[in-house]
C-alpha atoms as a PDB file:
ATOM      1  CA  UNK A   1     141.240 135.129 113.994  1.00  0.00           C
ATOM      2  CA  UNK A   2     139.353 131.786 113.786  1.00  0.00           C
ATOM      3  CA  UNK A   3     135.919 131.945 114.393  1.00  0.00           C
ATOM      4  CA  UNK A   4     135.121 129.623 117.469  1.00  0.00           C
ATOM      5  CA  UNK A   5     133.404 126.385 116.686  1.00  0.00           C
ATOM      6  CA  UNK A   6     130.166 126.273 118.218  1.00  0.00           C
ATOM      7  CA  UNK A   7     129.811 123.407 120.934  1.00  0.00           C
ATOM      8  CA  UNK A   8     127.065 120.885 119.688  1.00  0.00           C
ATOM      9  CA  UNK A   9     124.827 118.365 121.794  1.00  0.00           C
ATOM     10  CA  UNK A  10     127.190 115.671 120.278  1.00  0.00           C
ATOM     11  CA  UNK A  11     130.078 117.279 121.866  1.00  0.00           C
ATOM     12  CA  UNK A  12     128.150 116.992 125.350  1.00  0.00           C
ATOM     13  CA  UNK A  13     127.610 113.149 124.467  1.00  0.00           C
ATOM     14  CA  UNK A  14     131.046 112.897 123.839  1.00  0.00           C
ATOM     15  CA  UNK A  15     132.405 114.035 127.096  1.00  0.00           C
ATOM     16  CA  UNK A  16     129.918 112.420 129.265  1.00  0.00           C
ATOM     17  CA  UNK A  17     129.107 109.376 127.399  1.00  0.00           C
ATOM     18  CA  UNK A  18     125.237 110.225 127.623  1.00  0.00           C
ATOM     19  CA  UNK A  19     123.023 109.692 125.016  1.00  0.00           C
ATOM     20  CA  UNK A  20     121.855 112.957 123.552  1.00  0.00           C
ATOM     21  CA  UNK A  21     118.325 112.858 123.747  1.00  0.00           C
ATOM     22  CA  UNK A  22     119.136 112.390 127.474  1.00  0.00           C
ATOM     23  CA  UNK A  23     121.110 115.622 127.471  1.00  0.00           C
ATOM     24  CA  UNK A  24     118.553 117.477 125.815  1.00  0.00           C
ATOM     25  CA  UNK A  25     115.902 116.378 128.563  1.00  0.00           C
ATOM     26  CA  UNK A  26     118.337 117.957 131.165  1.00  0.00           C
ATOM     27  CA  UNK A  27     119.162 121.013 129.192  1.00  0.00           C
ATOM     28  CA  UNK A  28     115.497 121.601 128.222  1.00  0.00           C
ATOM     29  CA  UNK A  29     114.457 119.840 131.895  1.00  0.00           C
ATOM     30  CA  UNK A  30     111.085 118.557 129.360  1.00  0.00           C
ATOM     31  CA  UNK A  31     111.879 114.905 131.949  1.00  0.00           C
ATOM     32  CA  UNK A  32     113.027 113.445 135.255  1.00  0.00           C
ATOM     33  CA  UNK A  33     116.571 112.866 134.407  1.00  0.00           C
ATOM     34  CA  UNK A  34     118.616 111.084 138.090  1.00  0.00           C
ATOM     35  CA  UNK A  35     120.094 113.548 140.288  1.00  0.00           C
ATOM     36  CA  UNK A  36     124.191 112.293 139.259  1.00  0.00           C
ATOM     37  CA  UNK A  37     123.333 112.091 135.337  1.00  0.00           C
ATOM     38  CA  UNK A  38     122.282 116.002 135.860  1.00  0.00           C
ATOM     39  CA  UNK A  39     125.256 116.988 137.994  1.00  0.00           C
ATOM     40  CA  UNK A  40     127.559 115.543 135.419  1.00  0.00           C
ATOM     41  CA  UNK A  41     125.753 116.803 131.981  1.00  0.00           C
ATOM     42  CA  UNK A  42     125.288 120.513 133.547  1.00  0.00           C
ATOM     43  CA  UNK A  43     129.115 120.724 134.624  1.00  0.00           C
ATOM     44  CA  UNK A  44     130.087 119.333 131.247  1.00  0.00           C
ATOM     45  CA  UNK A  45     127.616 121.970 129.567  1.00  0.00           C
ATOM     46  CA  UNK A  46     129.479 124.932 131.713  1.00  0.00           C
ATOM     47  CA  UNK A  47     133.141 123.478 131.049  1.00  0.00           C
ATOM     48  CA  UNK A  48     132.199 123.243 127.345  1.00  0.00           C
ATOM     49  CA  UNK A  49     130.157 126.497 127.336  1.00  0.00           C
ATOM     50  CA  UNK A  50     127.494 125.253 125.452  1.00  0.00           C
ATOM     51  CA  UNK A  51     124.437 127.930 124.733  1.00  0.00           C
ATOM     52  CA  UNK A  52     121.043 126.077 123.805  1.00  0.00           C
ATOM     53  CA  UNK A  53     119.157 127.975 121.020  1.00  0.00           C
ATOM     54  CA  UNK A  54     116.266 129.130 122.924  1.00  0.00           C
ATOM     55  CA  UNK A  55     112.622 130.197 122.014  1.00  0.00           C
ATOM     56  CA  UNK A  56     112.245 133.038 119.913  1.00  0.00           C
ATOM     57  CA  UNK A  57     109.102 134.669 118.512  1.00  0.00           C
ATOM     58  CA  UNK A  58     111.518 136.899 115.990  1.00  0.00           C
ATOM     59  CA  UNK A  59     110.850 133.989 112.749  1.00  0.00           C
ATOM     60  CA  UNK A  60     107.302 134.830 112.626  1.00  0.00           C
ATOM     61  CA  UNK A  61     105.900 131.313 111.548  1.00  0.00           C
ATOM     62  CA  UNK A  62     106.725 128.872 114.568  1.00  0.00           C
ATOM     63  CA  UNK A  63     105.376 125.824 112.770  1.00  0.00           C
ATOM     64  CA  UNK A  64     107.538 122.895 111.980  1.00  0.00           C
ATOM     65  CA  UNK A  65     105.936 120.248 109.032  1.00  0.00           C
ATOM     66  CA  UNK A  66     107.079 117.060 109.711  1.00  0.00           C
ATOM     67  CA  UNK A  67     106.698 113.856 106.974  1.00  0.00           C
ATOM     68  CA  UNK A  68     106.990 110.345 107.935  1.00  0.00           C
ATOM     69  CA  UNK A  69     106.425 107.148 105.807  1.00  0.00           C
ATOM     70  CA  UNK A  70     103.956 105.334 108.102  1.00  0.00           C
ATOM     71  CA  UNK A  71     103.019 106.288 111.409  1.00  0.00           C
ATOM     72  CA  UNK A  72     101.897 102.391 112.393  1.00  0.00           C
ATOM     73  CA  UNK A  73     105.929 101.372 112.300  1.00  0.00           C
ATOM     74  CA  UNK A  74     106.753 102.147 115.887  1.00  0.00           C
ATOM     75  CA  UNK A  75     110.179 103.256 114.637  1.00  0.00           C
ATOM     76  CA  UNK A  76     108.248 106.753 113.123  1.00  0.00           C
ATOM     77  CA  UNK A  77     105.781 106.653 116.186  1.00  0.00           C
ATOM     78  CA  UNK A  78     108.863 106.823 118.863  1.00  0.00           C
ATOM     79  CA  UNK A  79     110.574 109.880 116.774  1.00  0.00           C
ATOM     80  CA  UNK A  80     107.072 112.104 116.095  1.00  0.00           C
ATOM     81  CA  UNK A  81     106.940 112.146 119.567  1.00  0.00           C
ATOM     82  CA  UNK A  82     110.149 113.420 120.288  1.00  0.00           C
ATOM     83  CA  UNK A  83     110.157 115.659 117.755  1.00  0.00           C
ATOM     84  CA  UNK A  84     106.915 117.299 119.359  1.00  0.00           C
ATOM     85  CA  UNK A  85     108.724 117.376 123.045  1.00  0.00           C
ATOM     86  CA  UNK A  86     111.907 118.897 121.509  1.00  0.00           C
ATOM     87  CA  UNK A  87     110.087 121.504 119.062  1.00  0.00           C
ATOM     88  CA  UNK A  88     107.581 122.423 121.649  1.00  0.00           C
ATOM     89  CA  UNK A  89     110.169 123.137 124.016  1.00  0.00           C
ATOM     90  CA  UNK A  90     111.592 125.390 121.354  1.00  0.00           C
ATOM     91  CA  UNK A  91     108.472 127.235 120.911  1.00  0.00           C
ATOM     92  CA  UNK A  92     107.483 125.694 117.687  1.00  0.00           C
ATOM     93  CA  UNK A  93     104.075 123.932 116.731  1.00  0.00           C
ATOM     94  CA  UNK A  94     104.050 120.923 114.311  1.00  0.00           C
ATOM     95  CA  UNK A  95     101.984 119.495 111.717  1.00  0.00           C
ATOM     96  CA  UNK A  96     102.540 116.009 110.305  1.00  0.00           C
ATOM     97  CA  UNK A  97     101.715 114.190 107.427  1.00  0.00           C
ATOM     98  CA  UNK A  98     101.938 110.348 106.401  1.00  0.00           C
ATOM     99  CA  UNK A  99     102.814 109.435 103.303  1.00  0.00           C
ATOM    100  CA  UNK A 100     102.038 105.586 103.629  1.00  0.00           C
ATOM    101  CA  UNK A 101     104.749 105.293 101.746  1.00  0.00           C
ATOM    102  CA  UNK A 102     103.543 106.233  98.609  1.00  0.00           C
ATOM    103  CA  UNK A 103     105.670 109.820  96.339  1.00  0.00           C
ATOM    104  CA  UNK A 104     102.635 111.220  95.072  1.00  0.00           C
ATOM    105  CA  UNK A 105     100.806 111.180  98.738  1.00  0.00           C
ATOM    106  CA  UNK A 106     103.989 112.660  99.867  1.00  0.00           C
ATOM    107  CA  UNK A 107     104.320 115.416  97.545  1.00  0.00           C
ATOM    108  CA  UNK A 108     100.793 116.216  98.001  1.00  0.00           C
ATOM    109  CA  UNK A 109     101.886 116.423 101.794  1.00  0.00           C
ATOM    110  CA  UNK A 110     104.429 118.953 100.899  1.00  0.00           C
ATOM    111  CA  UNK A 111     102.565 121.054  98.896  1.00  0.00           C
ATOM    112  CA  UNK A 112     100.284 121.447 101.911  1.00  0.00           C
ATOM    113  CA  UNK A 113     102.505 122.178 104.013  1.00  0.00           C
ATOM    114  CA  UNK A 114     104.100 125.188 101.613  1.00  0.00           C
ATOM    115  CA  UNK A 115     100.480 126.617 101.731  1.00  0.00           C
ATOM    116  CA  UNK A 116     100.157 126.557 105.596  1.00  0.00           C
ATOM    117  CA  UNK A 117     103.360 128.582 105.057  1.00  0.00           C
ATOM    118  CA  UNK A 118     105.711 126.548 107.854  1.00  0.00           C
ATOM    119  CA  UNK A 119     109.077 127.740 108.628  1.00  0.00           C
ATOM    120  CA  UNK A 120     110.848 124.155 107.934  1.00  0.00           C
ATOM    121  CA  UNK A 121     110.475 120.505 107.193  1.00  0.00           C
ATOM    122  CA  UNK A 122     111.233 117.149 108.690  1.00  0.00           C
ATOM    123  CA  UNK A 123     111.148 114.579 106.142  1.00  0.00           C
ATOM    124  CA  UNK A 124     111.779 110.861 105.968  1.00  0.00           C
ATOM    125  CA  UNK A 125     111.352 110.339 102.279  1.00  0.00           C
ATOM    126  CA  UNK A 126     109.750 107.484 100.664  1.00  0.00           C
ATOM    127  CA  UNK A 127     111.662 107.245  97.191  1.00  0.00           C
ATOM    128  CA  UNK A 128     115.603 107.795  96.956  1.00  0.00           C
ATOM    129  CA  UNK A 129     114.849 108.940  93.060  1.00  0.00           C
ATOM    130  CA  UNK A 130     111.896 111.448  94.187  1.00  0.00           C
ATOM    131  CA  UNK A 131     113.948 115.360  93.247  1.00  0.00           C
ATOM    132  CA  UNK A 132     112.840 118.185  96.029  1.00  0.00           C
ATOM    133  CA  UNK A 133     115.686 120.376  94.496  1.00  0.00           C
ATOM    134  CA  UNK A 134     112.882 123.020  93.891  1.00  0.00           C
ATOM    135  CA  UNK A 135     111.731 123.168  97.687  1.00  0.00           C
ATOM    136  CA  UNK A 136     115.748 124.964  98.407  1.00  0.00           C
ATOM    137  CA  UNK A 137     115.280 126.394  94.562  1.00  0.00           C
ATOM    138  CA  UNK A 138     112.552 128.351  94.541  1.00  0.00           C
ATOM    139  CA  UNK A 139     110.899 128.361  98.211  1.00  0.00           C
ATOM    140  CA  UNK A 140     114.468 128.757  99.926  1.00  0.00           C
ATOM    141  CA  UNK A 141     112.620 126.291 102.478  1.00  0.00           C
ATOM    142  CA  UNK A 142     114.761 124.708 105.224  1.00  0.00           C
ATOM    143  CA  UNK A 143     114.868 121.019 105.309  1.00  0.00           C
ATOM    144  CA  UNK A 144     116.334 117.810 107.370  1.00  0.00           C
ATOM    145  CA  UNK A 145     116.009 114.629 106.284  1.00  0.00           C
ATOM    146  CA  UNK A 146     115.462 111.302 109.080  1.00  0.00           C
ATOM    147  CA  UNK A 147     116.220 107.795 108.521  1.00  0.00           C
ATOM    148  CA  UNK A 148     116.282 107.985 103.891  1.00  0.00           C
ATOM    149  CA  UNK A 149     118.335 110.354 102.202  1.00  0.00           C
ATOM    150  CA  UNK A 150     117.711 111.284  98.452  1.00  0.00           C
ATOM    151  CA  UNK A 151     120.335 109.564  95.413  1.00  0.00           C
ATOM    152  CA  UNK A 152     120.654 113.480  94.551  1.00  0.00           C
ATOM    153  CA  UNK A 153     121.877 114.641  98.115  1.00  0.00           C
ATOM    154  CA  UNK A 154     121.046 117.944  98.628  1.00  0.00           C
ATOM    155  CA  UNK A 155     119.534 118.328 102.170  1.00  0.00           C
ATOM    156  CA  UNK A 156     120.844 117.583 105.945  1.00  0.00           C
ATOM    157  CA  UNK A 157     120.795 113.698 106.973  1.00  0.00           C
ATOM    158  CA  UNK A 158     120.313 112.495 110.692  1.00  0.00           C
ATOM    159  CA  UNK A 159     120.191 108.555 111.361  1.00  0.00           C
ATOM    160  CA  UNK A 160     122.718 105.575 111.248  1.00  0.00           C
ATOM    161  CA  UNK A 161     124.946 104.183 109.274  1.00  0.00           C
ATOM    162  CA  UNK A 162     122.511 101.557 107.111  1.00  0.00           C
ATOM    163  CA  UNK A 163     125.437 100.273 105.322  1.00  0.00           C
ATOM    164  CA  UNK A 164     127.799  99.323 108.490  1.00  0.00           C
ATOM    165  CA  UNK A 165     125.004  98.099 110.564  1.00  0.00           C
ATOM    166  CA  UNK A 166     124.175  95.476 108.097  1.00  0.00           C
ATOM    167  CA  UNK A 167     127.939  94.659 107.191  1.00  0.00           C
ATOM    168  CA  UNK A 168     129.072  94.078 110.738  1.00  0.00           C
ATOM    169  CA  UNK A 169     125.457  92.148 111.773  1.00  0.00           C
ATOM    170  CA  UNK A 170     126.168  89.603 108.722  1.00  0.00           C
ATOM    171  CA  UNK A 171     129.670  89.201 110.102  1.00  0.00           C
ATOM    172  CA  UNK A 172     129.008  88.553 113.291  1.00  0.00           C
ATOM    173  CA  UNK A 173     126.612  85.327 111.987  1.00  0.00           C
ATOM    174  CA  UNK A 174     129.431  84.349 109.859  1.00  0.00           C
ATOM    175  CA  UNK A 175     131.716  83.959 112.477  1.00  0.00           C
ATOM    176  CA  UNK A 176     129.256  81.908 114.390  1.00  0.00           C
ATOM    177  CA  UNK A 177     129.586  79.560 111.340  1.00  0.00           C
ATOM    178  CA  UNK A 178     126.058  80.440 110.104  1.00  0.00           C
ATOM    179  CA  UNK A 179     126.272  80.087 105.919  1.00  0.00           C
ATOM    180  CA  UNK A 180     123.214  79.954 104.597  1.00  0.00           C
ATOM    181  CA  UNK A 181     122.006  83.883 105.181  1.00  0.00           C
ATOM    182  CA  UNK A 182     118.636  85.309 103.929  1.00  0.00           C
ATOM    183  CA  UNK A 183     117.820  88.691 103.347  1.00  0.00           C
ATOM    184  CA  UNK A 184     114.070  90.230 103.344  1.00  0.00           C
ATOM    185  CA  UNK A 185     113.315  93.420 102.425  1.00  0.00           C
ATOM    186  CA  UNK A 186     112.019  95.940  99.798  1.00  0.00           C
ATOM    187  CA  UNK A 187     112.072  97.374  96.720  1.00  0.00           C
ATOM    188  CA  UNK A 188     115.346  99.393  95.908  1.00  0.00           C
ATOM    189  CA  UNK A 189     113.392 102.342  95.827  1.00  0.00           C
ATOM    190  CA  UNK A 190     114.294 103.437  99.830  1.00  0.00           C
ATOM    191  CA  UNK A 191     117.414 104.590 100.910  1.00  0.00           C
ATOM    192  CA  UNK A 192     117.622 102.393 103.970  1.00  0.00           C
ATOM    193  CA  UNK A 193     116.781  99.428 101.798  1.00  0.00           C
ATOM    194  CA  UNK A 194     119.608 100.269  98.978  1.00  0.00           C
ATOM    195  CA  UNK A 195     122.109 100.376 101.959  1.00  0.00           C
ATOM    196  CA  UNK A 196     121.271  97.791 104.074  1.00  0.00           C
ATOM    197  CA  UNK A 197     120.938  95.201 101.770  1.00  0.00           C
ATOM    198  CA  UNK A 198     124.643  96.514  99.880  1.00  0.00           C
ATOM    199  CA  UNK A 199     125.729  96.199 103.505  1.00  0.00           C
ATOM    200  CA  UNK A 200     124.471  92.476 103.496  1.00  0.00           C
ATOM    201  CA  UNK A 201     125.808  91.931  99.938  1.00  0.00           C
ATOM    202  CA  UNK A 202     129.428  92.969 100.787  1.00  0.00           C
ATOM    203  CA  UNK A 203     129.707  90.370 103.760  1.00  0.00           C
ATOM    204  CA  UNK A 204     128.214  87.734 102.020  1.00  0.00           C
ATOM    205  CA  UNK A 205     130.039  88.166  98.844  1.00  0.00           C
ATOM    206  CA  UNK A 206     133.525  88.302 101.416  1.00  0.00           C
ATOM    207  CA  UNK A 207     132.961  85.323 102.490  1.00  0.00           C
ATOM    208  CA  UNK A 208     132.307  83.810  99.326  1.00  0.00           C
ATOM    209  CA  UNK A 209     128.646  83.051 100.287  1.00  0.00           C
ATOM    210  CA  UNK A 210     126.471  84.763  97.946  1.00  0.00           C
ATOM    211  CA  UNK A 211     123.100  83.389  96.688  1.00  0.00           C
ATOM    212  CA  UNK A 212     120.687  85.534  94.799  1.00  0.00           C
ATOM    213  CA  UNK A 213     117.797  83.074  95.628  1.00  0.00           C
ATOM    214  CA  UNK A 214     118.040  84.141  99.143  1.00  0.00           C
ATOM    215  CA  UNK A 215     116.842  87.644  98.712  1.00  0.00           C
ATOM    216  CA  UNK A 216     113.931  88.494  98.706  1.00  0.00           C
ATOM    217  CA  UNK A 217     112.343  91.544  97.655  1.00  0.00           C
ATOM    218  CA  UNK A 218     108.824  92.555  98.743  1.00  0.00           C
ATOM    219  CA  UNK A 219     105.784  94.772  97.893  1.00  0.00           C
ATOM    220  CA  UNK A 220     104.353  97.064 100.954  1.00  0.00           C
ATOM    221  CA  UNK A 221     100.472  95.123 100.474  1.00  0.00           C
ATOM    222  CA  UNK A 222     100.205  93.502 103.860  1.00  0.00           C
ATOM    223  CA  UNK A 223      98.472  90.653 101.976  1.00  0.00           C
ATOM    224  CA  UNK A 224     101.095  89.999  99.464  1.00  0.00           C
ATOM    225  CA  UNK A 225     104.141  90.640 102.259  1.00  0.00           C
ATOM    226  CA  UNK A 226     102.826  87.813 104.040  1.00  0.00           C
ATOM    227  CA  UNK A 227     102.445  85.291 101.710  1.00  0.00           C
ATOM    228  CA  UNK A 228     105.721  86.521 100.026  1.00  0.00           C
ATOM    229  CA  UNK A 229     107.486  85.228 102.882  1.00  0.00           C
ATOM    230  CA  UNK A 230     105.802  82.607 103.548  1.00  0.00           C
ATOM    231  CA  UNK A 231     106.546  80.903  99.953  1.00  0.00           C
ATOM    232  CA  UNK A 232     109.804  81.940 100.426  1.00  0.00           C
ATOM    233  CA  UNK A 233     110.553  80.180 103.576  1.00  0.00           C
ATOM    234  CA  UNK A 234     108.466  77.347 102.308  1.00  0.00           C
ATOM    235  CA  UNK A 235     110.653  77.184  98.914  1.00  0.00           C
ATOM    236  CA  UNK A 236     114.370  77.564 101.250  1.00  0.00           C
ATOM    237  CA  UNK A 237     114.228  75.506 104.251  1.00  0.00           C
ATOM    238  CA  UNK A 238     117.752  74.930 104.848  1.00  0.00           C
ATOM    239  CA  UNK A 239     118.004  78.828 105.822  1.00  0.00           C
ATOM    240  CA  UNK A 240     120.103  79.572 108.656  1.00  0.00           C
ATOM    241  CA  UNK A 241     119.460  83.251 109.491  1.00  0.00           C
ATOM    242  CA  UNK A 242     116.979  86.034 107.907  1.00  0.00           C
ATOM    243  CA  UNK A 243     118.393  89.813 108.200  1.00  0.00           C
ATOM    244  CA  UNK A 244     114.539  91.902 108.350  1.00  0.00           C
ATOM    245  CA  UNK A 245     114.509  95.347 106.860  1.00  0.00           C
ATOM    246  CA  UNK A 246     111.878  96.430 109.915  1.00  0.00           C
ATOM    247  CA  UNK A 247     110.176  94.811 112.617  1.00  0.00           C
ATOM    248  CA  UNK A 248     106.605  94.469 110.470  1.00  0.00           C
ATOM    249  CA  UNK A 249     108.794  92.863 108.488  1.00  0.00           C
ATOM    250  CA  UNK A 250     109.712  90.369 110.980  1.00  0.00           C
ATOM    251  CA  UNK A 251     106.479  90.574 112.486  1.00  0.00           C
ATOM    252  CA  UNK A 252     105.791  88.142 108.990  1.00  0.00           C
ATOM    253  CA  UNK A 253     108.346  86.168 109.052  1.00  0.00           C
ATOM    254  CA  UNK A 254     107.820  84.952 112.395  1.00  0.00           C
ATOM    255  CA  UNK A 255     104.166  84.228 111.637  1.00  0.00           C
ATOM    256  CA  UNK A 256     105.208  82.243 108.176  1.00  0.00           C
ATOM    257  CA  UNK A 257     107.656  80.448 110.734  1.00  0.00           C
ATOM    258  CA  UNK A 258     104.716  79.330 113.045  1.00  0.00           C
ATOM    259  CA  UNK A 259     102.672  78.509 109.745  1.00  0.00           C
ATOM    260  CA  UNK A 260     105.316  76.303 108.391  1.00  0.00           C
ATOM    261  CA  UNK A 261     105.814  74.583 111.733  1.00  0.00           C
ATOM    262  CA  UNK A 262     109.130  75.848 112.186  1.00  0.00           C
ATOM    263  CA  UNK A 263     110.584  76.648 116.241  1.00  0.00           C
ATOM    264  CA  UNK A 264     113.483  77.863 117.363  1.00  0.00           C
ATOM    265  CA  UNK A 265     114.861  74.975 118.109  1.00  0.00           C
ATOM    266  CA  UNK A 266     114.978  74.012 114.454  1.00  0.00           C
ATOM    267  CA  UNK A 267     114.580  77.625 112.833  1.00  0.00           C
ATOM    268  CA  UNK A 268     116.841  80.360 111.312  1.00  0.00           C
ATOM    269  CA  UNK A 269     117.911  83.090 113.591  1.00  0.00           C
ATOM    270  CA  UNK A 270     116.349  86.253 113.227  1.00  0.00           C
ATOM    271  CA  UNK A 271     117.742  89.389 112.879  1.00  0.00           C
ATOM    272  CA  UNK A 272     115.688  92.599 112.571  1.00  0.00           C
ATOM    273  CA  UNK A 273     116.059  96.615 112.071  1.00  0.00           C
ATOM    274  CA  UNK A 274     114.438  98.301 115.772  1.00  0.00           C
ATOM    275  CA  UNK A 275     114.155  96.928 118.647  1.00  0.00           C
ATOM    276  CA  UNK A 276     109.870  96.770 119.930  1.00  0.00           C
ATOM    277  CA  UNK A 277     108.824  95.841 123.164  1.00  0.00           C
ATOM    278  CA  UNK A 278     107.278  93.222 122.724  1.00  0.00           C
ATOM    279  CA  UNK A 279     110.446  91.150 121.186  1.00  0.00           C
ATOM    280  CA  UNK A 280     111.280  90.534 124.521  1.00  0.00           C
ATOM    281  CA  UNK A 281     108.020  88.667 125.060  1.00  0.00           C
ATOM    282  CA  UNK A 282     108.523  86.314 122.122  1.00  0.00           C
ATOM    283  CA  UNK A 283     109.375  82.287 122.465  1.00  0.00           C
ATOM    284  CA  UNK A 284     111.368  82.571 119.172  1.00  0.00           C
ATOM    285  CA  UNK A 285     113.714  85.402 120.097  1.00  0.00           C
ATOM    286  CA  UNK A 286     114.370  88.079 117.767  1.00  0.00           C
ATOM    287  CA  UNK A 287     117.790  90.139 117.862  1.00  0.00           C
ATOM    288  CA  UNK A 288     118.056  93.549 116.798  1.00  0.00           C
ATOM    289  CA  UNK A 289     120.174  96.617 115.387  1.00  0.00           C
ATOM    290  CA  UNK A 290     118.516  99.071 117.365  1.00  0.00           C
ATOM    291  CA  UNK A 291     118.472 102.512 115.978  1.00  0.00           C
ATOM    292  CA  UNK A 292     118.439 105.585 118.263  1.00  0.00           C
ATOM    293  CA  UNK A 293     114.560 106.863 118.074  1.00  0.00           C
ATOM    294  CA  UNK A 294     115.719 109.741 120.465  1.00  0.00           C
ATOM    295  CA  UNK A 295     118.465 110.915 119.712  1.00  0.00           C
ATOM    296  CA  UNK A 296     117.775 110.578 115.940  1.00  0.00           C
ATOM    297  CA  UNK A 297     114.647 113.416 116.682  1.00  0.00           C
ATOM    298  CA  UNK A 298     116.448 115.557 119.093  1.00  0.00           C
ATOM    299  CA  UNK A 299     119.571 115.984 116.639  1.00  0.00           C
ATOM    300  CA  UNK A 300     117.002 116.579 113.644  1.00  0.00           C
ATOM    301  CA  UNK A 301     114.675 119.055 114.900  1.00  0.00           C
ATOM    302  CA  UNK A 302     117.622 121.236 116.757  1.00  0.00           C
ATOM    303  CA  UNK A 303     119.116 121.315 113.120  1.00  0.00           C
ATOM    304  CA  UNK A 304     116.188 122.475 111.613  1.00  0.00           C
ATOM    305  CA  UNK A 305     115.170 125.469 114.231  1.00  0.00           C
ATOM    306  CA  UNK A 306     118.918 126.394 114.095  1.00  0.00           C
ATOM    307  CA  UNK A 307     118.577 126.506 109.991  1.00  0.00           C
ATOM    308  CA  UNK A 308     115.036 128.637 110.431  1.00  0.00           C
ATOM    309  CA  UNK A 309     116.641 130.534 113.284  1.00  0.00           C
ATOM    310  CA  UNK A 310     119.453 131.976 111.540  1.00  0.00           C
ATOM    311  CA  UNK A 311     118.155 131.724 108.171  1.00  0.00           C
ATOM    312  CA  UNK A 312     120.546 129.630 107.168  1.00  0.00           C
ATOM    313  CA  UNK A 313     120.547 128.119 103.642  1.00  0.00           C
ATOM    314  CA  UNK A 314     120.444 124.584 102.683  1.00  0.00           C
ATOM    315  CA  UNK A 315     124.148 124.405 102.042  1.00  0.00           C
ATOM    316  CA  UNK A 316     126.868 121.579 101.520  1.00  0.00           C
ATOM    317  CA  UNK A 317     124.813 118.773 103.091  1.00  0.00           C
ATOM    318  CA  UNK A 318     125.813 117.190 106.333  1.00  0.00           C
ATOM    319  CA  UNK A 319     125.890 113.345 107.013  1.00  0.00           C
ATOM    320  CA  UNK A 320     125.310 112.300 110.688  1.00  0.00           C
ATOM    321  CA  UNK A 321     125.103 109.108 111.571  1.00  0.00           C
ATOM    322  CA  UNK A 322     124.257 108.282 115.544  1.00  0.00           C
ATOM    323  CA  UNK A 323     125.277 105.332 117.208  1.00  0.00           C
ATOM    324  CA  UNK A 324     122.920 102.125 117.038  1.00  0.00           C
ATOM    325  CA  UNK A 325     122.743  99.129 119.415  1.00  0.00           C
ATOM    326  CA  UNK A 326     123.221  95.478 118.306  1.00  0.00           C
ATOM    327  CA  UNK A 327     120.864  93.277 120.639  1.00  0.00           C
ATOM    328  CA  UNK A 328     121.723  89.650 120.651  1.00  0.00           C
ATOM    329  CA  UNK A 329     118.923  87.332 121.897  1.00  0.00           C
ATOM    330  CA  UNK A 330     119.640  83.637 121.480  1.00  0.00           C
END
């Protein structure tokens, strides 16, 4: 007899169109969720007969390390905290690290967390190349990656589709008739980057409008980031759009803009990775892919306490990539 497939949060966002991080705040009741949104999650929870993994003191160690690449993007900020709510609620403890983006911080982060002996890890690693093979190896440690996967995929992934999400946002200015499409980022050493700007690539080169010259490819120094873009801009000004790989990212861009004298009125349009608050604030609007902060944590962590639960082992690695939002501001 088949064994019966267990029901998932996904499935719950499936049936009721919800977004998962809002289920989980009515399953876990960790917010104020409106009266009709509960009455329609819970019955689809009892039709599905879905059972919640809850706390349990049986794993001994109920601390969670979590890794993130720099806690001042608000991006990492939004899904630390929901990875606290949703742990918490699960009866786990966390400790996190920053990495700042740099491998040898981040495996120094890792070995600390093997000494503080935690039960699993959250990671969002900050080199594609960097090889954790030994963390399943030899420590049999439980792992989910967020938002960067490794080239040598090993481990559980939970974020969006970087690769789509940059295709389909470069399409969409193409069909406006915008030509002339810049693309600021990173070195090719982050997963995101690699696939974002291949996503960009692959439209451009579609449409026949490829131009190495307008891609630019920065160093994390604040300093240098700034003044990257800001010779950039100054050495292409008959660019039509900029794709951003983050908002601090943009955050540059937009002052090099204001530098260089350049308004909306006369400027590229801007397109940039998450969506901060204060874009909406902005007299040169900013429009965004999105990517679900929530959701992105709940999914992650739930993975990992199932994996630490059951002592599951790091097996054939599992892709999942959550819906985003486009946000058009014009």
């Amino acid at each position: 007899m088949a064994k019966k497939k267990k029901v998932t949060l996904h499935d719950i966002a499936d049936k009721t169109g919800f977004s998962i991080t809002t289920i989980s705040h009515v399953i876990n009741k960790t917010r104020h969720v409106e009266s009709e949104t509960r009455r329609i999650i819970q019955k689809a929870v009892d039709e599905l007969g879905y059972s919640p993994q809850r706390k349990t003191v049986s794993n001994g160690n109920l601390i969670i390390g979590v890794i993130t690449a720099d806690i001042r993007v608000d991006y990492f900020y939004e899904i630390i905290k929901e990875i606290e709510l949703v742990a918490r609620n699960l009866g786990y403890n966390l400790i996190f690290c920053d990495s700042e983006e740099s491998a040898d911080t981040e495996k120094e982060c890792i070995e600390m967390l093997l000494k503080r002996d935690v039960a699993g890890i959250i990671l969002a690693p900050c080199d594609v190349n960097s090889d954790y093979s030994y963390l399943n190896e030899k420590h049999r440690m439980p792992i989910v990656l967020i938002d960067r996967d490794f080239k040598k995929r090993i481990y559980d992934f939970v974020g969006i589709d970087n690769f789509k999400s940059a295709y389909l946002a470069i399409k969409e200015l193409i069909k406006s008739n915008v030509k002339r499409i810049a693309y600021i980022g990173f070195n090719d050493s982050l997963y995101c980057e690699i696939e974002r700007k291949s996503g960009y690539k692959a439209a451009i080169c579609e449409a026949g409008l490829f131009d190495q010259n307008l891609i630019l490819g920065l160093e994390h120094h604040a300093e240098g980031m700034k003044y990257g873009i800001y010779d950039f801009l100054e050495n292409n000004p008959d660019i039509e759009a900029i794709l951003c790989i983050n908002s601090n990212v943009c955050y540059e861009t937009l002052w090099s803009l204001e530098e260089l004298g350049i308004t909306n009125e006369n400027g590229p349009v801007i397109i940039s990775y998450d969506d901060n608050k204060w874009f909406d604030q902005l007299k040169y609007p900013v429009s965004s892919i999105k990517q679900p902060t929530g959701d992105i944590a709940t999914v992650a962590t739930e993975m990992l306490i199932e994996k630490i639960v059951k002592k599951k082992k790091n097996g054939s690695p599992k892709l999942i990539f959550l819906n985003y939002e486009f946000i058009r501001r014009s």
